[in-house]
Structures are given as structure tokens and as C-alpha cells.
C-alpha atoms as a PDB file:
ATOM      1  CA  UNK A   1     -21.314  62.562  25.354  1.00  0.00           C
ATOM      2  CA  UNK A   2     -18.751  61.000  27.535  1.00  0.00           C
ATOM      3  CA  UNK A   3     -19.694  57.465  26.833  1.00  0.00           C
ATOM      4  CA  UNK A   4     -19.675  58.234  22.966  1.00  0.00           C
ATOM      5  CA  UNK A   5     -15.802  58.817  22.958  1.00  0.00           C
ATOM      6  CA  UNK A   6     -15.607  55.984  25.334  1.00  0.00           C
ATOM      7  CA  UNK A   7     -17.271  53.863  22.676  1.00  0.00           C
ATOM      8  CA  UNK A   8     -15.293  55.535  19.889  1.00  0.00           C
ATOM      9  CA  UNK A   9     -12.337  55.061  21.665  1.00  0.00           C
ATOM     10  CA  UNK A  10     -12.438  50.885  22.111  1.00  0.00           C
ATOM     11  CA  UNK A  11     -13.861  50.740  18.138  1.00  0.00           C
ATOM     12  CA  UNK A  12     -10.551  52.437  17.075  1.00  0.00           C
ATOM     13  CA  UNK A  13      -8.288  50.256  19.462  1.00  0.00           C
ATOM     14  CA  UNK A  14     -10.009  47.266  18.408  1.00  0.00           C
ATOM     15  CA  UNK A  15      -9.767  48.092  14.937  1.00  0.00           C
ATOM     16  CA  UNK A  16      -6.090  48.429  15.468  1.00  0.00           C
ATOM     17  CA  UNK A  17      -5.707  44.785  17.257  1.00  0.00           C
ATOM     18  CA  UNK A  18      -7.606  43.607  14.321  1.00  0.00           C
ATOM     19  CA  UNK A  19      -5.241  45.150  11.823  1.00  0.00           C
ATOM     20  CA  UNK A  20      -1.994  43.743  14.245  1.00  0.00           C
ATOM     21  CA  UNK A  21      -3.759  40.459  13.779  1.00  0.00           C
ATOM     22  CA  UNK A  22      -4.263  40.048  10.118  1.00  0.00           C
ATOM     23  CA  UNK A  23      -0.752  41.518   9.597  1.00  0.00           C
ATOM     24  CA  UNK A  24       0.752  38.695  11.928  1.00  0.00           C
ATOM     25  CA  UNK A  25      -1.366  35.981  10.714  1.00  0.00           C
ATOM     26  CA  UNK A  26      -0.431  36.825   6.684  1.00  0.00           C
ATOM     27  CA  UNK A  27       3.452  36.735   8.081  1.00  0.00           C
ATOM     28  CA  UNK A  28       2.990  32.834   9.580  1.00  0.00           C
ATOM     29  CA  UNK A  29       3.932  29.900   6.908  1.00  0.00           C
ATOM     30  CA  UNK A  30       1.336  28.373   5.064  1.00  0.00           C
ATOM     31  CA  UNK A  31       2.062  24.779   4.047  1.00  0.00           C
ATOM     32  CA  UNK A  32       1.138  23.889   0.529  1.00  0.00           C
ATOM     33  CA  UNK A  33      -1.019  21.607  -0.840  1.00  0.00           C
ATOM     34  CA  UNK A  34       0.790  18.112  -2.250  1.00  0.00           C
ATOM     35  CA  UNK A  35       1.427  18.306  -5.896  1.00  0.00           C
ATOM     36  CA  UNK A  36      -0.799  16.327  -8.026  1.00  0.00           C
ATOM     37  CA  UNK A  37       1.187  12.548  -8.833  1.00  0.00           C
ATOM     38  CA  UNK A  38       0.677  10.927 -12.311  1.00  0.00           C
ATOM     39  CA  UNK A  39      -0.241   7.356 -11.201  1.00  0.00           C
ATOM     40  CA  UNK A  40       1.409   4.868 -13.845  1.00  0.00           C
ATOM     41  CA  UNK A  41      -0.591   3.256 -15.858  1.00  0.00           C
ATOM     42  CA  UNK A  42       0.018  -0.538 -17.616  1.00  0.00           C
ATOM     43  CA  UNK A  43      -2.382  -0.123 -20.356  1.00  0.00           C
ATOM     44  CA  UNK A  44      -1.309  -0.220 -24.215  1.00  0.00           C
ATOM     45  CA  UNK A  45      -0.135  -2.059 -26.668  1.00  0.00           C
ATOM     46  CA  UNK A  46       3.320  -3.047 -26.747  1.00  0.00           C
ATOM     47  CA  UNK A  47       6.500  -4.845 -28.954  1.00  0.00           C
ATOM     48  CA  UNK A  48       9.760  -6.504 -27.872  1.00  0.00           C
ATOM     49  CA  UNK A  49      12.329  -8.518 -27.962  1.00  0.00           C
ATOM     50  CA  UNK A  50      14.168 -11.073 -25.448  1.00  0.00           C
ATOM     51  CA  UNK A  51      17.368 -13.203 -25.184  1.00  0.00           C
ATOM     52  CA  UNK A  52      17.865 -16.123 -22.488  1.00  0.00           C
ATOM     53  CA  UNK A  53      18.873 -19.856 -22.005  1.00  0.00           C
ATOM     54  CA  UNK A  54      16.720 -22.891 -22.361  1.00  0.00           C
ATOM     55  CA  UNK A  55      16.908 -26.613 -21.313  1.00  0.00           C
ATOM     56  CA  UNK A  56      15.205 -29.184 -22.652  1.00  0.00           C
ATOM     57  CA  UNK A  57      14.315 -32.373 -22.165  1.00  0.00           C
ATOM     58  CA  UNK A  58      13.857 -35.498 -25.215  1.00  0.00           C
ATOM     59  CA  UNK A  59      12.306 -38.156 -24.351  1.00  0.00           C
ATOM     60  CA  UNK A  60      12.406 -40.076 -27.995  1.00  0.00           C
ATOM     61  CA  UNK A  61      11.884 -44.333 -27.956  1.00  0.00           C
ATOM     62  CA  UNK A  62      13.324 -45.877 -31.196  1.00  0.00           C
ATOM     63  CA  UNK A  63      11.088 -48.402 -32.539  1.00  0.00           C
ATOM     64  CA  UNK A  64      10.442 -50.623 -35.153  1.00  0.00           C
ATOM     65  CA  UNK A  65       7.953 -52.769 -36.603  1.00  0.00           C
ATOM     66  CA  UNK A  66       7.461 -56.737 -37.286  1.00  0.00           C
ATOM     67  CA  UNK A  67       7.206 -58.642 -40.366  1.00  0.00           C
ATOM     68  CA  UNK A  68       7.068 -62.357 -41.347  1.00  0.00           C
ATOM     69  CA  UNK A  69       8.899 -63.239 -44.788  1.00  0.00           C
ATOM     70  CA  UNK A  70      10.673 -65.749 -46.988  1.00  0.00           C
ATOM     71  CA  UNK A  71       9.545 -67.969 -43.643  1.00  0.00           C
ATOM     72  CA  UNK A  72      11.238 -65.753 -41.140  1.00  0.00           C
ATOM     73  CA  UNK A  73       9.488 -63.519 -38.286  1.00  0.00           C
ATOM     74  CA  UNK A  74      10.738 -60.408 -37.180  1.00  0.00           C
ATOM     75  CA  UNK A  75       9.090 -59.106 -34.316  1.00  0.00           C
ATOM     76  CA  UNK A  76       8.864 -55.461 -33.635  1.00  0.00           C
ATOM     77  CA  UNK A  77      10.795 -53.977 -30.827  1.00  0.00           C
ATOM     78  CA  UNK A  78      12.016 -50.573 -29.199  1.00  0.00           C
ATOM     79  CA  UNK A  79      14.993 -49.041 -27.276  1.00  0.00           C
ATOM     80  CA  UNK A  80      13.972 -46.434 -24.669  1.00  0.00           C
ATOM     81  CA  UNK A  81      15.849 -43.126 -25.210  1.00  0.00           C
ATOM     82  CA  UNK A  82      15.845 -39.598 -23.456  1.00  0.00           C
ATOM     83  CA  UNK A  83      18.328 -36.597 -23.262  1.00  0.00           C
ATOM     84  CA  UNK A  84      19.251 -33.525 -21.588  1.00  0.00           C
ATOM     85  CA  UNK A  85      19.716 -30.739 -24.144  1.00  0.00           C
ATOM     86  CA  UNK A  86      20.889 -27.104 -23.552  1.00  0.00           C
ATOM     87  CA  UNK A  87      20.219 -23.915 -25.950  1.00  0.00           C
ATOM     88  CA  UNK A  88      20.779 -19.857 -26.719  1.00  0.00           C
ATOM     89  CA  UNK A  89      16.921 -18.678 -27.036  1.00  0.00           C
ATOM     90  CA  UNK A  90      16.405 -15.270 -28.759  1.00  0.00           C
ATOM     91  CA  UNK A  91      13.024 -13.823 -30.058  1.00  0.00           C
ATOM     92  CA  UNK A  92      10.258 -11.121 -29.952  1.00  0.00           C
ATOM     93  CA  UNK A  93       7.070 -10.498 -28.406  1.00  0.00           C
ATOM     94  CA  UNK A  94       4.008  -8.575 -29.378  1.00  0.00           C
ATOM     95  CA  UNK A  95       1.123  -8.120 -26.543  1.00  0.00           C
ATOM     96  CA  UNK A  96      -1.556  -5.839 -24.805  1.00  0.00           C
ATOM     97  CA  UNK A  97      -1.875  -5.121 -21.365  1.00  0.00           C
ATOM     98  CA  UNK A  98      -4.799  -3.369 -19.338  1.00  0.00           C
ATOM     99  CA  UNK A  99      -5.338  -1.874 -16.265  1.00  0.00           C
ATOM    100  CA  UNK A 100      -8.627  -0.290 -14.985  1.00  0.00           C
ATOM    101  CA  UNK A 101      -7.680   3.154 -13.066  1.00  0.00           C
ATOM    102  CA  UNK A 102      -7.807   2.671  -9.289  1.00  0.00           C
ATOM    103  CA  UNK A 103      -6.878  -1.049  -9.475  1.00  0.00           C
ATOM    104  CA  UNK A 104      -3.622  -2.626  -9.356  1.00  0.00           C
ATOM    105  CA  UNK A 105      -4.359  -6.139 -10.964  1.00  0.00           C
ATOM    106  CA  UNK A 106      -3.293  -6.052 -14.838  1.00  0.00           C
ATOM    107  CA  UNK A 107      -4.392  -8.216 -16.954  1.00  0.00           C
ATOM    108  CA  UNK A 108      -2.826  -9.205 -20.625  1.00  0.00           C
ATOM    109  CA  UNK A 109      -2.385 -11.199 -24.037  1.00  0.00           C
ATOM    110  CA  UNK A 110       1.117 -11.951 -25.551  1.00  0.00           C
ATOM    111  CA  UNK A 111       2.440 -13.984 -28.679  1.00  0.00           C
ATOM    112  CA  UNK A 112       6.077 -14.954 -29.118  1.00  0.00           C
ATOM    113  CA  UNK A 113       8.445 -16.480 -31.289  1.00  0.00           C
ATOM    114  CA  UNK A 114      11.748 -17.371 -30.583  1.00  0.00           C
ATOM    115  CA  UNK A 115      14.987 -18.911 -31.943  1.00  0.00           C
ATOM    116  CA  UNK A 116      16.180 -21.705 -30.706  1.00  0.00           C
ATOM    117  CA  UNK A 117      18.860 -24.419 -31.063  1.00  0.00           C
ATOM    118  CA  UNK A 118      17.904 -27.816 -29.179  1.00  0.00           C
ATOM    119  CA  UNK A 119      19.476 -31.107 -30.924  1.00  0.00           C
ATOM    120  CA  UNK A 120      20.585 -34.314 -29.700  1.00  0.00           C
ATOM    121  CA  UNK A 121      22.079 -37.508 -31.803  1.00  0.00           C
ATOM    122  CA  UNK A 122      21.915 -40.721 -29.868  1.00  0.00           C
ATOM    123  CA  UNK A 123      23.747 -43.988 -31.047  1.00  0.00           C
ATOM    124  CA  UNK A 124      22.771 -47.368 -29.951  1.00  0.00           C
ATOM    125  CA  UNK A 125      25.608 -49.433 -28.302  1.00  0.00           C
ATOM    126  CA  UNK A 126      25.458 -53.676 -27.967  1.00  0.00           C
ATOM    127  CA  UNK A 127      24.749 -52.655 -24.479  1.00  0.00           C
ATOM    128  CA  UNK A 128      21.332 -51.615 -25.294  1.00  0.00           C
ATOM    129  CA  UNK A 129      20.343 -53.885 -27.357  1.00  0.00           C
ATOM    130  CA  UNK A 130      18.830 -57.323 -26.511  1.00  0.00           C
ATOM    131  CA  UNK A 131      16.139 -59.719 -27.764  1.00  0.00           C
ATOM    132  CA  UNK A 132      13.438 -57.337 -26.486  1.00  0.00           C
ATOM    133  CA  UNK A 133      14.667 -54.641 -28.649  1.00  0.00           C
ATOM    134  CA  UNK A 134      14.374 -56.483 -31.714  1.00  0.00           C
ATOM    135  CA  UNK A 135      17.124 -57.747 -34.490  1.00  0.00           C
ATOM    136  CA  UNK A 136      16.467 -54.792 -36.771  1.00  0.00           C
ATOM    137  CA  UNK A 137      18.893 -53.129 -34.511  1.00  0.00           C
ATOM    138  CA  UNK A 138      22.608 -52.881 -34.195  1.00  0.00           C
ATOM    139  CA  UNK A 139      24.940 -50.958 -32.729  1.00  0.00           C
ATOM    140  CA  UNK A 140      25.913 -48.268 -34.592  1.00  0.00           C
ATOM    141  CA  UNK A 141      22.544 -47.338 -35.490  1.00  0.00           C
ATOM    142  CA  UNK A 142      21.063 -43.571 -34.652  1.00  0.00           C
ATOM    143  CA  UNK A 143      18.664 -41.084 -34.180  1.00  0.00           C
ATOM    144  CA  UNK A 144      18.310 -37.539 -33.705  1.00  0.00           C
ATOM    145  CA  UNK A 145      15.885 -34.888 -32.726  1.00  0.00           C
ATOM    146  CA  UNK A 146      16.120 -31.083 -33.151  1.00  0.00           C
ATOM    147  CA  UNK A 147      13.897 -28.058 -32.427  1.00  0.00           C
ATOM    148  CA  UNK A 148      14.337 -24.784 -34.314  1.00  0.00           C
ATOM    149  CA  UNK A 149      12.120 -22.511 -33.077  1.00  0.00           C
ATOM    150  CA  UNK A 150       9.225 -22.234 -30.668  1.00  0.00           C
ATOM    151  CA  UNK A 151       5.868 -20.123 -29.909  1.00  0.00           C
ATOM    152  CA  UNK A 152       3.292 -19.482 -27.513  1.00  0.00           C
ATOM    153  CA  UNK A 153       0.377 -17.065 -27.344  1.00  0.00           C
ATOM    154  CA  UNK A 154      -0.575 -17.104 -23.634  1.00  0.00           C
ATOM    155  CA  UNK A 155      -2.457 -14.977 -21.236  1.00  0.00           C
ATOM    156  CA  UNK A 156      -1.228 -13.138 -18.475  1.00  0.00           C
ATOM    157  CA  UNK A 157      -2.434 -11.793 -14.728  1.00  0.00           C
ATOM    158  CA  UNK A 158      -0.409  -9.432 -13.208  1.00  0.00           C
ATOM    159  CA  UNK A 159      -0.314  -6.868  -9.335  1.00  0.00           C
ATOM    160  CA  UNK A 160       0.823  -3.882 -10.031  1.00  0.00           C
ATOM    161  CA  UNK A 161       3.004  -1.636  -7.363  1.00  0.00           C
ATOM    162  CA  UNK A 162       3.494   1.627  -9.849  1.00  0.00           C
ATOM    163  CA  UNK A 163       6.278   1.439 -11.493  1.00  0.00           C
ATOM    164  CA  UNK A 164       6.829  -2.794 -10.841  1.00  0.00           C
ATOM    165  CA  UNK A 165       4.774  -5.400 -12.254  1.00  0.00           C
ATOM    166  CA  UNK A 166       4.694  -9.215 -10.869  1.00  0.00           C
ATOM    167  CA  UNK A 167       2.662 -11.313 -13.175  1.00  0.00           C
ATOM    168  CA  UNK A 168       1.856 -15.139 -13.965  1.00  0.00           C
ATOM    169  CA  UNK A 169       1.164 -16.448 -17.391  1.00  0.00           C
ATOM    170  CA  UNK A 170      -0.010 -19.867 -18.889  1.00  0.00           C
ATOM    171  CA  UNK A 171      -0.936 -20.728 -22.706  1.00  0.00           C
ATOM    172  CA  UNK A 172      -0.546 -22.908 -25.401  1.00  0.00           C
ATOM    173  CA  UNK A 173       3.187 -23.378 -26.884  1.00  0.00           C
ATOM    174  CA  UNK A 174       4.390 -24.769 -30.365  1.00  0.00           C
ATOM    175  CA  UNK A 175       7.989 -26.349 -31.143  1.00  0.00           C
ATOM    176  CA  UNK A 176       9.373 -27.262 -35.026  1.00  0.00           C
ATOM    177  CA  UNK A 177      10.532 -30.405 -34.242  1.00  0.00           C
ATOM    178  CA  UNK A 178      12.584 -32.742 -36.718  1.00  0.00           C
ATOM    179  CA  UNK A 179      13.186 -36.219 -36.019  1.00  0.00           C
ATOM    180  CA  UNK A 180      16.199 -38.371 -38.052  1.00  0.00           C
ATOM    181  CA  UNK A 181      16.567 -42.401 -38.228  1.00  0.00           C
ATOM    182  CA  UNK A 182      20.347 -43.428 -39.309  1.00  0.00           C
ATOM    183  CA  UNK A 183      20.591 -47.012 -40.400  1.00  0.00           C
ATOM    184  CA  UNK A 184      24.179 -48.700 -40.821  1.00  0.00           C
ATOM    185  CA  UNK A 185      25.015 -50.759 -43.256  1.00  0.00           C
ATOM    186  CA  UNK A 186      25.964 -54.514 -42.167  1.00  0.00           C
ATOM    187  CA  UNK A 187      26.458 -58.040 -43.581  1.00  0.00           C
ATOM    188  CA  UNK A 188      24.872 -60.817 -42.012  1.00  0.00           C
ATOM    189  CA  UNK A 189      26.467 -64.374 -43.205  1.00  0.00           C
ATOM    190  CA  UNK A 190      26.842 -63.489 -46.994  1.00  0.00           C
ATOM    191  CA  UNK A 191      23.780 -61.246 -47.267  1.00  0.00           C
ATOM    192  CA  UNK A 192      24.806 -57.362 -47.523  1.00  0.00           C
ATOM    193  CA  UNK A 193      21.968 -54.934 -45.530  1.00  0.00           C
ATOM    194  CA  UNK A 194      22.168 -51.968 -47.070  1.00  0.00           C
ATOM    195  CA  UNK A 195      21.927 -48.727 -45.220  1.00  0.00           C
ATOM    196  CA  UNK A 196      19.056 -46.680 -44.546  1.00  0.00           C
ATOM    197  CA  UNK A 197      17.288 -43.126 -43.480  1.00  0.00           C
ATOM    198  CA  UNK A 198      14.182 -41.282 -42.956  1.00  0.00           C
ATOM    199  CA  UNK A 199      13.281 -38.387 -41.264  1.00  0.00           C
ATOM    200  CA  UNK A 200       9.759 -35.873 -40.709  1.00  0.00           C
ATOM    201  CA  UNK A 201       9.206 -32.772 -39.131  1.00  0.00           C
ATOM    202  CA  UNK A 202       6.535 -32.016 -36.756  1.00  0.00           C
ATOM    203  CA  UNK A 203       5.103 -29.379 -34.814  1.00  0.00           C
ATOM    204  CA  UNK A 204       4.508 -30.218 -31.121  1.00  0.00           C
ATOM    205  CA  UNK A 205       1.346 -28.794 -29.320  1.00  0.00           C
ATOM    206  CA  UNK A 206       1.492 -28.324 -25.945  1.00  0.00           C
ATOM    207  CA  UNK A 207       0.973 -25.795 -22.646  1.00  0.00           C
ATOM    208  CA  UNK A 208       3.070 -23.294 -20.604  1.00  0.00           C
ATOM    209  CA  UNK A 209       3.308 -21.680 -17.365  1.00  0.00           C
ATOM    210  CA  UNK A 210       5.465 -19.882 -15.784  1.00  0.00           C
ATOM    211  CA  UNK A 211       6.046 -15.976 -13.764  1.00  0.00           C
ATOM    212  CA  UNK A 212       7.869 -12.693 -13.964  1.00  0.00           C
ATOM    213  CA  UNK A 213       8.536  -8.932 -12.893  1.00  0.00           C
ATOM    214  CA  UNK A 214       8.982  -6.432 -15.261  1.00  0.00           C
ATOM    215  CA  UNK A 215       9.716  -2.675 -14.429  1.00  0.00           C
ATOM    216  CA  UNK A 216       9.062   0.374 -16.542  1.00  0.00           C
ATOM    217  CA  UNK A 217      11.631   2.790 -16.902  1.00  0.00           C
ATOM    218  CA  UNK A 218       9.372   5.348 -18.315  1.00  0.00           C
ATOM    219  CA  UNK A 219       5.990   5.789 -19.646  1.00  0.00           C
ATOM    220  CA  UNK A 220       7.287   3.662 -22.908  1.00  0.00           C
ATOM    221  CA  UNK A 221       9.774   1.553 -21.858  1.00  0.00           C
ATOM    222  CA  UNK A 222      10.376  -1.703 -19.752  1.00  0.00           C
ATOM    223  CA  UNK A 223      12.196  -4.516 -18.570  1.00  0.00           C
ATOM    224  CA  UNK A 224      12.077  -8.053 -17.032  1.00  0.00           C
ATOM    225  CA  UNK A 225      13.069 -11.573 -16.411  1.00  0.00           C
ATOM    226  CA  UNK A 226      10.698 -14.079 -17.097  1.00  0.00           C
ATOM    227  CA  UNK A 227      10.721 -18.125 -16.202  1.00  0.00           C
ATOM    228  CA  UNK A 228       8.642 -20.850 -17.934  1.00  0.00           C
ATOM    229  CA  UNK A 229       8.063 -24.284 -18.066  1.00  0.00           C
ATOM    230  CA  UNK A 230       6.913 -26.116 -21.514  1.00  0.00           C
ATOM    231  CA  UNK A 231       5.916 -29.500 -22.095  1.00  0.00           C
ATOM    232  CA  UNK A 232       5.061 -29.066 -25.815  1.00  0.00           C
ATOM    233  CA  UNK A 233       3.591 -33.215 -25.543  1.00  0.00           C
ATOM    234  CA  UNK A 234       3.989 -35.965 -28.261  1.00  0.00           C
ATOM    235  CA  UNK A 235       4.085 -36.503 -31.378  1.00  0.00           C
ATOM    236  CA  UNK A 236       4.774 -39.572 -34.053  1.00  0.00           C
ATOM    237  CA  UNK A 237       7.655 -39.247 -36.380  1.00  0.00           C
ATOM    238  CA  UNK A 238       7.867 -41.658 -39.346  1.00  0.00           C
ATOM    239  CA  UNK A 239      11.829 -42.247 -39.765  1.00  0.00           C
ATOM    240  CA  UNK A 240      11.393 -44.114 -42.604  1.00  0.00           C
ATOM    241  CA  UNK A 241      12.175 -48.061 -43.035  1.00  0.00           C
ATOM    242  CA  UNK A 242      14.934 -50.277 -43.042  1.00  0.00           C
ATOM    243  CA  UNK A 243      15.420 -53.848 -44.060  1.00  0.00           C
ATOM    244  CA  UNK A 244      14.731 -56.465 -41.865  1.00  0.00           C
ATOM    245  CA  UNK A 245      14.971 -59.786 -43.981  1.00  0.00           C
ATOM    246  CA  UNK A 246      17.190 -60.740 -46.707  1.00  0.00           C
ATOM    247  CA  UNK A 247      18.105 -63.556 -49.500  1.00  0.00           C
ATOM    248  CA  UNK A 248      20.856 -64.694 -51.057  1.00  0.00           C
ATOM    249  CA  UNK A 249      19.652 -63.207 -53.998  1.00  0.00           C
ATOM    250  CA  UNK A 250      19.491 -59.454 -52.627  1.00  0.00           C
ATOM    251  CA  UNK A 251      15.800 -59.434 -52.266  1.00  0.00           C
ATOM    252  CA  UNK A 252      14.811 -57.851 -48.421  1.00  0.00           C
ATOM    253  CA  UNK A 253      11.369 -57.507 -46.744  1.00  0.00           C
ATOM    254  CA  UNK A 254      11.552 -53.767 -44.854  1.00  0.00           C
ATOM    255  CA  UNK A 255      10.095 -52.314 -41.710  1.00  0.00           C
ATOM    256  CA  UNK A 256       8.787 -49.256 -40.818  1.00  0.00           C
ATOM    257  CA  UNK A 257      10.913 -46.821 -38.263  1.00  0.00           C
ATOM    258  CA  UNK A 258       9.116 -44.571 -36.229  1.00  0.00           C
ATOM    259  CA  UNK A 259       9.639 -42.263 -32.543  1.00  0.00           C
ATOM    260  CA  UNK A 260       6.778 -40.898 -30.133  1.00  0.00           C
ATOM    261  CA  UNK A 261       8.752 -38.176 -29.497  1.00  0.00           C
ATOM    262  CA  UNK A 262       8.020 -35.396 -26.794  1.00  0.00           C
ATOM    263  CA  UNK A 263       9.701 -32.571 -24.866  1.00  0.00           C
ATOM    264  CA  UNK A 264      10.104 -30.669 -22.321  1.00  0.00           C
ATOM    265  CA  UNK A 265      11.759 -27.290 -21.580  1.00  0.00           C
ATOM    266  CA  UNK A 266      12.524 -24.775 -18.733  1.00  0.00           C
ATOM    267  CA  UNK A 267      13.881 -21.641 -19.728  1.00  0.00           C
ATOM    268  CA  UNK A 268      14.813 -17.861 -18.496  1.00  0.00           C
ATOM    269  CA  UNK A 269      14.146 -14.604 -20.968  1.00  0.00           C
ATOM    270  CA  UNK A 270      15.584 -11.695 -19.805  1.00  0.00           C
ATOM    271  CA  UNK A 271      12.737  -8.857 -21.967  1.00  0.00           C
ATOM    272  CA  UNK A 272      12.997  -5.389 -23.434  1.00  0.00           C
ATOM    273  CA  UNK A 273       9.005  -4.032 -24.292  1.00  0.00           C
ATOM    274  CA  UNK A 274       8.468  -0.522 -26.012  1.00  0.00           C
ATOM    275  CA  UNK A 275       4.672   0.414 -25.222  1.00  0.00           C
ATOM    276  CA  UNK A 276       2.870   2.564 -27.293  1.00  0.00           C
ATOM    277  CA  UNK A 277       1.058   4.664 -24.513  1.00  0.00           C
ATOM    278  CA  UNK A 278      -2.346   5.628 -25.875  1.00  0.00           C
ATOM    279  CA  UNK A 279      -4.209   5.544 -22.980  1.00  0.00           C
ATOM    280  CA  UNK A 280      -5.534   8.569 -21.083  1.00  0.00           C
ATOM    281  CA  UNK A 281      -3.381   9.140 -17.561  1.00  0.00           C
ATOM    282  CA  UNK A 282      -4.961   8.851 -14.624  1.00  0.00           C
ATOM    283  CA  UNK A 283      -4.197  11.487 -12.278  1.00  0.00           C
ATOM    284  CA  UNK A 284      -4.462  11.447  -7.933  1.00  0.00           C
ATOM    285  CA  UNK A 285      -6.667  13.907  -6.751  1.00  0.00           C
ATOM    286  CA  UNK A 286      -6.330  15.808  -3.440  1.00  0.00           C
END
């Protein structure tokens, strides 16, 4: 009987201890599980525009051809021209990014079109002229080259950190390019040249590389900077003709102008993008 309170006795202190326990452990701080982090997501489609500089680069030889006539020979002849051109750029872009949850590369298509206001008028001096260049030329003759606007559709491979995206591109790039032949008028001995002009319009074909960051404000929104280089290549551009040999009696034998024209351009967008987010957010897990 004695060892049956005993025993009853240490059940109801330890039942206490227990009860002294669980109160004090329930009254120690718990810490929390993290909260569960959206993790951004680069995939959609998405619509912008952009504003920047641009500098190009004409490289434009003014040629002519040869003829023989009324006993006379012309033989043709060119004068090498280039120049350095500056320009406004302003445009829009249209593209699609994706980005497979877990990873950070992106990877994306984009067409542009932009604005732009590259021109140049170059007129011969005596200085540049010589036997190699031909007679057709004198000085005060001219030609000029402008671009209007430009394009590219290129493809683009970007690393993600969240928010920030650093990416490369590289595509194909088109540039309306017009190309103008001025011809003075001039009297040689008591025959009267008459003046002439001629001019065509062609679109250049060429590639374009170039980098960027871009940084989304929100789940719709972003911004960036890009930087590209663009040789658009070459092109022929008929300029029309102008007369070479003359008579007395105001009869003249012509011959065709012409430029293989190409350019060159490095330029800086600065780029607004409004995504339409349709894809389904990926979530972190804890």
C-alpha cells in the first residue's frame, strides 16, 4: 500500500513538470517560415518604342563610263568619296521573349523600324580631279546620298538576374537609301554642255550586332539602352547620264553615272517595352 502512493505520488509530480514544460515551451518564439517570392519571369510578348543617336558612315565612289564618238574617246573614270554623317533615330519595336522556369538564359525575336535622317552632299573640287578621274568631271559637280529609315528583325540571347536582363543580339538590317548625281552646266571652246541629273533609291541589305541591359520596372514594364553596329553592304545606284562629247552643231554622245554605294552605322537606343504578361508565374518553393 505504501509503495502505491509512492508511485501515485511521482505520476502526479511528473505530470505537473510535464504541464510546466509544455507551458514554457508554447511561451518561447517560433521563427516563421520565409514567405513564398514570385520569381520574375521574361516570357511574353511585348511592344515599344525607342529614341537615340546614330552615326554613319558613306562610303559612295562617283563614276562614270567611256565612250568613243565623232572620233573622240572618253575613257571612264571615278573619284573616291566617303563621309561621316550624324542623325536623331526614333522608332518602335515589336518582339517575344522566353524564359524556361528555373533558368536564367532568355532567349528572343524582335523587329524594328526606325526614323532616321542620314544625308551627305559632296562637291568635287579641281583638287580631285585628274586624268585618272576622267574629263566627264568638273568641279562643281555633286552627289548625294540619304537614308530615311532603317529595319532589322534580329534574334536575341539574353542572362537573366530577376529583375535585370543583359542580352546580345545579331540579325539582318535594311536602310532606304537614295542616291543623287548633280551635273553643272559648262562650255568647252564654243560647245555649251548642258546640265544634268539622275537619281534611284535602293534598299541596302546587310547584318547587325550589337548588346544591351534592360530592367523591368514591373511585371509589364521595362527599360534599356541598347548599342549596335550596322553595315547594311552595297548597292549600285544608276545616277543617270551626262554628256561627254559634243559638236559644233549641239549634237553630244552621253555616259552613264553610277555609285557602289554602302554604309555603315553605330548607334545608341535608349527603349521603353510594355509586355503583355500571359505567362503562368513561377513561384519559389520552401
Amino acid at each position: 500500500m505504501q509503495n502505491s502512493k509512492l508511485f501515485f505520488s511521482a505520476a502526479v509530480a511528473f505530470s505537473a513538470l510535464l504541464g510546466i514544460g509544455a507551458a514554457s515551451a508554447a511561451d518561447l518564439p517560433v521563427k516563421a517560415l520565409p514567405p513564398v517570392v514570385p520569381i520574375f519571369n521574361w516570357t511574353g510578348f511585348y511592344i515599344g518604342g525607342n529614341v537615340g543617336g546614330e552615326w554613319g558612315h558613306y562610303n559612295d565612289p562617283f563614276a562614270v563610263g567611256g565612250t568613243t564618238a565623232f572620233g573622240v574617246t572618253v575613257l571612264p573614270g571615278t573619284v573616291p568619296l566617303a563621309s561621316n554623317n550624324n542623325s536623331f533615330t526614333g522608332g518602335g519595336q515589336i518582339g517575344y521573349r522566353w524564359q524556361q522556369p528555373g533558368s536564367q538564359w532568355v532567349a528572343g525575336v524582335e523587329a524594328d523600324f526606325n526614323w532616321v535622317d542620314l544625308k551627305t552632299t559632296q562637291t568635287l573640287t579641281a583638287a580631285q580631279l585628274s586624268p585618272a578621274t576622267s574629263g566627264v568631271f568638273i568641279a562643281g559637280d555633286s552627289l548625294s546620298a540619304k537614308t530615311n529609315f532603317q529595319s532589322s528583325i534580329r534574334g536575341n540571347l539574353g542572362l537573366t538576374f530577376d529583375r535585370l536582363l543583359w542580352y546580345v543580339t545579331a540579325g539582318v538590317a535594311f536602310a532606304n537609301t537614295q542616291a543623287s548625281a548633280n551635273f553643272i552646266a559648262v562650255t568647252a571652246g564654243r560647245i555649251a554642255f548642258p546640265a544634268s541629273s539622275g537619281s534611284q533609291t535602293n534598299t541596302l541589305v546587310g547584318g547587325t550586332i550589337g548588346t544591351g541591359l534592360t530592367y523591368a520596372v514591373d511585371k509589364n514594364w521595362d527599360i534599356g539602352g541598347e548599342y549596335r553596329f550596322t553595315s547594311y553592304g552595297a548597292s549600285d545606284f544608276g545616277l543617270g547620264s551626262v554628256a561627254a562629247i559634243g559638236t559644233a552643231g549641239g549634237v553630244f554622245a552621253p555616259v552613264p553615272a553610277s555609285t557602289h554605294l554602302n554604309l555603315t552605322t553605330n548607334e545608341v537606343r535608349f527603349k521603353v517595352n510594355y509586355r503583355f504578361d500571359w505567362a503562368t508565374p513561377v513561384v519559389a518553393k520552401y
